[in-house]
C-alpha atoms as a PDB file:
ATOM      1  CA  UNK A   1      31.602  -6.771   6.370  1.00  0.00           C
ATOM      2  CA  UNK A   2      30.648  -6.771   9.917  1.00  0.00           C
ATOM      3  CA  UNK A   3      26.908  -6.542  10.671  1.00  0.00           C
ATOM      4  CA  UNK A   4      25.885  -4.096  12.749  1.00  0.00           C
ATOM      5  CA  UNK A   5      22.289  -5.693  12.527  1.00  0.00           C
ATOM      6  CA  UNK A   6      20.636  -8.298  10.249  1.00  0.00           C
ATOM      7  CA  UNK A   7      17.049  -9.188   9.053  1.00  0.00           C
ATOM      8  CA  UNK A   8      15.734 -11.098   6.723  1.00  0.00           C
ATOM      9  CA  UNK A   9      11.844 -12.270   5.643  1.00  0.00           C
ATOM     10  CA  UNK A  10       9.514 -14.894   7.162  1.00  0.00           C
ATOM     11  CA  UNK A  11      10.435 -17.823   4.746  1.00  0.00           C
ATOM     12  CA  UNK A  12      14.249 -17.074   5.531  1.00  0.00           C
ATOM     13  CA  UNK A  13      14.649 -17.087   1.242  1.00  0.00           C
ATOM     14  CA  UNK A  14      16.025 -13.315   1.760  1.00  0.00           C
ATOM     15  CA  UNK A  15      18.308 -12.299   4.270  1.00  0.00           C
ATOM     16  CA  UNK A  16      20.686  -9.100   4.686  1.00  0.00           C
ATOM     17  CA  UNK A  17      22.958  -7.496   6.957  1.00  0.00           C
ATOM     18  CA  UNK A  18      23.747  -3.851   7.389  1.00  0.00           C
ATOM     19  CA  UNK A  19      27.560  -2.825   8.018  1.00  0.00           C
ATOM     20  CA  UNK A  20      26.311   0.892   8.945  1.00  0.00           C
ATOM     21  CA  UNK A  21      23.951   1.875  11.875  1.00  0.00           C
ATOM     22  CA  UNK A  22      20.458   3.659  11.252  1.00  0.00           C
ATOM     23  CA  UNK A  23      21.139   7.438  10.751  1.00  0.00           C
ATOM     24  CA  UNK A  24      17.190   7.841  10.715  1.00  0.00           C
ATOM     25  CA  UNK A  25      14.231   5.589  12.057  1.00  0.00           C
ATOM     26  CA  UNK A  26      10.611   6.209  11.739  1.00  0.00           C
ATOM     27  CA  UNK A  27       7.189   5.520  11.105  1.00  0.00           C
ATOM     28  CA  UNK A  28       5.586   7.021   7.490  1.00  0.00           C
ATOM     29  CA  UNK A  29       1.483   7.099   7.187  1.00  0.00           C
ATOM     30  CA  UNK A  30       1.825   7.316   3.755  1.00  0.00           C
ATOM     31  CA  UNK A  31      -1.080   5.485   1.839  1.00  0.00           C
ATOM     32  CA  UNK A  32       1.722   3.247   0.614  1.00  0.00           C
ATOM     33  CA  UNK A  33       3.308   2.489   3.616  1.00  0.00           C
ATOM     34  CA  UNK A  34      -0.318   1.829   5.254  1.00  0.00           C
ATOM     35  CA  UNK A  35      -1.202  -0.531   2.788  1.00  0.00           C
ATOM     36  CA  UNK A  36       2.217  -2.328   2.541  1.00  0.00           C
ATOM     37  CA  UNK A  37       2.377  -2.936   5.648  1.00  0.00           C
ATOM     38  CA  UNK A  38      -0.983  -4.140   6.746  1.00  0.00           C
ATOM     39  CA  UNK A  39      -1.252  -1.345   9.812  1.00  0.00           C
ATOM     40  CA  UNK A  40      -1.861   1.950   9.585  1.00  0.00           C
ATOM     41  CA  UNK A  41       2.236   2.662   9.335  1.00  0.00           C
ATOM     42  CA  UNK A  42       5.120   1.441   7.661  1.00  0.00           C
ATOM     43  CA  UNK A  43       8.427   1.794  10.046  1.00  0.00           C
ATOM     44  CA  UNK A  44      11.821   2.321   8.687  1.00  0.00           C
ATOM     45  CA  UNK A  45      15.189   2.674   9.038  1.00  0.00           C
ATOM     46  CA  UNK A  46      17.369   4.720   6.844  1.00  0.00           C
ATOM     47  CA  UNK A  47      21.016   3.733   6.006  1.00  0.00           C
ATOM     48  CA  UNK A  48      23.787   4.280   3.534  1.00  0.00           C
ATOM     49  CA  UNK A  49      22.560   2.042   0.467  1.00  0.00           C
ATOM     50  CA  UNK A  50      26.525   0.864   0.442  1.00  0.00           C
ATOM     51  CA  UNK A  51      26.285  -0.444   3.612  1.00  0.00           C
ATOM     52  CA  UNK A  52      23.587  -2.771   2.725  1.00  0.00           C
ATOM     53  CA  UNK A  53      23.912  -6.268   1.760  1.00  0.00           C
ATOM     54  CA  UNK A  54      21.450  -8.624   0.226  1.00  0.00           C
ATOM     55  CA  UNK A  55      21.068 -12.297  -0.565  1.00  0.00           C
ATOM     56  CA  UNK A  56      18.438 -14.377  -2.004  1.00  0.00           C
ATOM     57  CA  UNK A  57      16.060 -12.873  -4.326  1.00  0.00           C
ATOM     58  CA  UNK A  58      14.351  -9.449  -3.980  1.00  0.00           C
ATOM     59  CA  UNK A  59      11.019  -8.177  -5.830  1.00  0.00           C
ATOM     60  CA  UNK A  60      10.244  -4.839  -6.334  1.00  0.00           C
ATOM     61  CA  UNK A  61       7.684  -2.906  -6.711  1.00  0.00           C
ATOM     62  CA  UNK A  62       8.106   0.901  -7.839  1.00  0.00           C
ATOM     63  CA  UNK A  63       5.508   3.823  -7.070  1.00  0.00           C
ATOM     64  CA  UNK A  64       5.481   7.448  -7.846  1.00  0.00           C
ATOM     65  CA  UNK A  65       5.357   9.641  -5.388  1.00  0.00           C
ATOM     66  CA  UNK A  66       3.472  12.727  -4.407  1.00  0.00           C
ATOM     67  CA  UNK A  67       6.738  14.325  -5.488  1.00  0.00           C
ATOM     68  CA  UNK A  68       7.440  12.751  -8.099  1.00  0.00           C
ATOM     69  CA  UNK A  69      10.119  10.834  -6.957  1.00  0.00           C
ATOM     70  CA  UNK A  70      10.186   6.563  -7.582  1.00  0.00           C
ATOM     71  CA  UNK A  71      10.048   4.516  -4.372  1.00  0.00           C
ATOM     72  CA  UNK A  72      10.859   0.684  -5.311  1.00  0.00           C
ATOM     73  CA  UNK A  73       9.356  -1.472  -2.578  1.00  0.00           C
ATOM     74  CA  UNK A  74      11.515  -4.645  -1.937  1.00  0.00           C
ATOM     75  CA  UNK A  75      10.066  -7.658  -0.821  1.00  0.00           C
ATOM     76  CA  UNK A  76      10.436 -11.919  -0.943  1.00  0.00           C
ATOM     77  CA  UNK A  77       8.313 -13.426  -3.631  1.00  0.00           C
ATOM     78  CA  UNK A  78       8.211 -16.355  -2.086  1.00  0.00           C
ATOM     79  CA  UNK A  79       6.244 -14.971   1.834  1.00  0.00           C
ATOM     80  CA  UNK A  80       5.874 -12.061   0.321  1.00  0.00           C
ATOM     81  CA  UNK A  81       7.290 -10.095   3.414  1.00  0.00           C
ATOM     82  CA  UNK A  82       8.779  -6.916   2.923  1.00  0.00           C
ATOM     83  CA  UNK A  83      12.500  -6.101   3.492  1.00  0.00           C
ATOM     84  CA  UNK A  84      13.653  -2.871   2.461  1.00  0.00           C
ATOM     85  CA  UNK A  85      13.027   0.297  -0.164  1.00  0.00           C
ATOM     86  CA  UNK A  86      14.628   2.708  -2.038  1.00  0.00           C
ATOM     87  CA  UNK A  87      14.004   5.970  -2.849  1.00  0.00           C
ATOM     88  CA  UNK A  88      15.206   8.038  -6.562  1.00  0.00           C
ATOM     89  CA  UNK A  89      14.805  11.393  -4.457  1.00  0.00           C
ATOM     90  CA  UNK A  90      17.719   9.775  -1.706  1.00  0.00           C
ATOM     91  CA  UNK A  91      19.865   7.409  -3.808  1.00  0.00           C
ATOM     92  CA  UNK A  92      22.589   7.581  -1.289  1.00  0.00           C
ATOM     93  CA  UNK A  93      20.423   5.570   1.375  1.00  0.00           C
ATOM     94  CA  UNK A  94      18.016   2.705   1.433  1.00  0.00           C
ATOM     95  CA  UNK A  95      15.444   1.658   3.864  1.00  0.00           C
ATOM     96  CA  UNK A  96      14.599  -1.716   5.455  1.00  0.00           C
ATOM     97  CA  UNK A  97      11.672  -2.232   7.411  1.00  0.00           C
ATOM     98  CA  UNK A  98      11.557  -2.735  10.641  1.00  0.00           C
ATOM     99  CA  UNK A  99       9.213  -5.814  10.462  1.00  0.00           C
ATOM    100  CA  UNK A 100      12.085  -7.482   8.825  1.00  0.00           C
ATOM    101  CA  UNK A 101      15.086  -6.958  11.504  1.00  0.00           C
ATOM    102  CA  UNK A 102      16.187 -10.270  13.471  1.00  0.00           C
ATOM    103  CA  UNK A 103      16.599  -8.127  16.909  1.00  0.00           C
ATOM    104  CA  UNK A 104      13.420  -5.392  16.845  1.00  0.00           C
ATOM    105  CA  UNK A 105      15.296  -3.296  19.312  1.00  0.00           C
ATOM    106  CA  UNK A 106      17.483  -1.821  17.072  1.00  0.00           C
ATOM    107  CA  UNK A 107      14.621   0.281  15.866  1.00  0.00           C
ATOM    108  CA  UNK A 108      14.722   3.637  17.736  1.00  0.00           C
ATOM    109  CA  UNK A 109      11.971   5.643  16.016  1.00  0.00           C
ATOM    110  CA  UNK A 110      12.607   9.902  15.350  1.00  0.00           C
ATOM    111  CA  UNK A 111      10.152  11.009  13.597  1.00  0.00           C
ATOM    112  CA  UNK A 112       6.789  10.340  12.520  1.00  0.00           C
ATOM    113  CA  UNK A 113       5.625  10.980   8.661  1.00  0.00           C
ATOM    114  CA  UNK A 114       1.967  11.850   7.463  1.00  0.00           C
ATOM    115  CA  UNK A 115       2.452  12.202   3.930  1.00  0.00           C
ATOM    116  CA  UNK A 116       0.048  11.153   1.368  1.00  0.00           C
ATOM    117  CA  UNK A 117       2.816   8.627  -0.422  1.00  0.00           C
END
């Protein structure tokens, strides 16, 4: 596989590398993403779930949505910083945050989300 970006959490337990650039970046407002995050946003990147690869160990948290589909929040149990989600309403993608990326300035938000979760 060759990375197109990397990231990994604050402890450096969990680290990954995507072979696939970001076909969506943004910031959600979701109560979720507000509260995961610290802020008053959570920012993501979306991109094909293949192209994803993980090591160390992941937690995950999972959360109904609004619409009833399952977000599972991924995220180091050791820092507990969070790395990346996925979503049961877009199984073909996943989402790492973009606290988590080694270089920041691949993250080239699109869109803005206000959604309750």
């Amino acid at each position: 596989m060759s990375a197109v970006f990397t990231g990994g959490c604050l402890c450096g337990a969990v680290r990954y590398e995507s072979s696939a650039a970001p076909v969506v970046a943004g910031h959600c407002h979701c109560e979720h993403c507000r509260k995961t995050s610290g802020t008053g946003h959570g920012s993501h990147m979306g991109i094909p779930s293949a192209a994803l690869q993980v090591s160390g160990e992941v937690k995950f948290y999972d959360a109904p949505t609004d619409t009833g589909n399952m977000v599972s929040r991924g995220f180091c149990p050791t820092c507990g910083s969070a790395i990346y989600s996925t979503n049961s309403g877009m199984p073909d993608l996943a989402f790492p945050r973009a606290s988590s990326l080694d270089d920041p300035e691949v993250f080239q938000p699109q869109l803005i989300v206000y959604a309750k979760r």
